[in-house]
Protein backbone atom coordinates (compact mmCIF):
# COMPACT_ATOMS: atom_id res chain seq x y z
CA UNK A 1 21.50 -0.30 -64.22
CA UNK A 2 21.65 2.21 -61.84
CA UNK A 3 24.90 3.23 -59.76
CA UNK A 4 22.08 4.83 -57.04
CA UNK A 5 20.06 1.66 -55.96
CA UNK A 6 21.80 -0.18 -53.66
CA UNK A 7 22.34 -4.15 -54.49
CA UNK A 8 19.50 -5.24 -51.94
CA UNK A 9 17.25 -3.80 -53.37
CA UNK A 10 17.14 -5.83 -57.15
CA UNK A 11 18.02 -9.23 -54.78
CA UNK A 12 14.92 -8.84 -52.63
CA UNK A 13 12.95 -7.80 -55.50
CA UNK A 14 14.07 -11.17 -57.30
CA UNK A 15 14.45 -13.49 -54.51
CA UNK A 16 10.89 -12.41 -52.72
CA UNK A 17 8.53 -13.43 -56.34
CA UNK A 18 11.01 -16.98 -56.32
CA UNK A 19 9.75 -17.20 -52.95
CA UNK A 20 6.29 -16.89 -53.43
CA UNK A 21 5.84 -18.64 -56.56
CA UNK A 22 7.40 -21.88 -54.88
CA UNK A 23 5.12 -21.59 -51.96
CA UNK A 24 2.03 -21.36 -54.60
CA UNK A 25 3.31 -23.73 -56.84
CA UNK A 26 4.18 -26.59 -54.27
CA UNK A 27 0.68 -26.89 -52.67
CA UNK A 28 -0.87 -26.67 -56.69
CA UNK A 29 1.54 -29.69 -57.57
CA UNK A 30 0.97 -31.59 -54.59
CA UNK A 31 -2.70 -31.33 -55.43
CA UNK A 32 -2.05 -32.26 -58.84
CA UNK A 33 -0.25 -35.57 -57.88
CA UNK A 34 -2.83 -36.14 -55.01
CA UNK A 35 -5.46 -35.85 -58.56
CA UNK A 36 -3.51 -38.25 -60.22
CA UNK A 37 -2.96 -40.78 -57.66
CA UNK A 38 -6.74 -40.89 -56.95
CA UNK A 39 -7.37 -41.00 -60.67
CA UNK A 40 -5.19 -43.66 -61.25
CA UNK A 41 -6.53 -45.76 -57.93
CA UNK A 42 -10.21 -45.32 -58.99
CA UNK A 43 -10.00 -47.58 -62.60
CA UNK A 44 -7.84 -49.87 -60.74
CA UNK A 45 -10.63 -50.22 -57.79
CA UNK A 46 -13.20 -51.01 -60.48
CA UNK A 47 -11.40 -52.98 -62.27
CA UNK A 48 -10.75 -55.82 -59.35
């Protein structure tokens, strides 16, 4: 750790990666459940 980088700097670079891997990983995981639901509709559909 550094005395010369100021305590932004390590925050931003931490909080900014958080950031984007919740806005990549909510769409993925929405998908995924979206999947799952349909999946789980279709045998049911057939079924009756």
């Amino acid at each position: 750790m550094s005395t010369e980088i100021p305590n932004e700097v390590p925050s931003d670079s931490s909080t900014v990666p958080t950031i984007t891997a919740a806005a990549t990983t909510l769409p993925v995981t929405t998908s995924m459940m979206m999947k799952i639901r349909h999946s789980d509709e279709i045998p049911a559909m057939i079924r009756s």
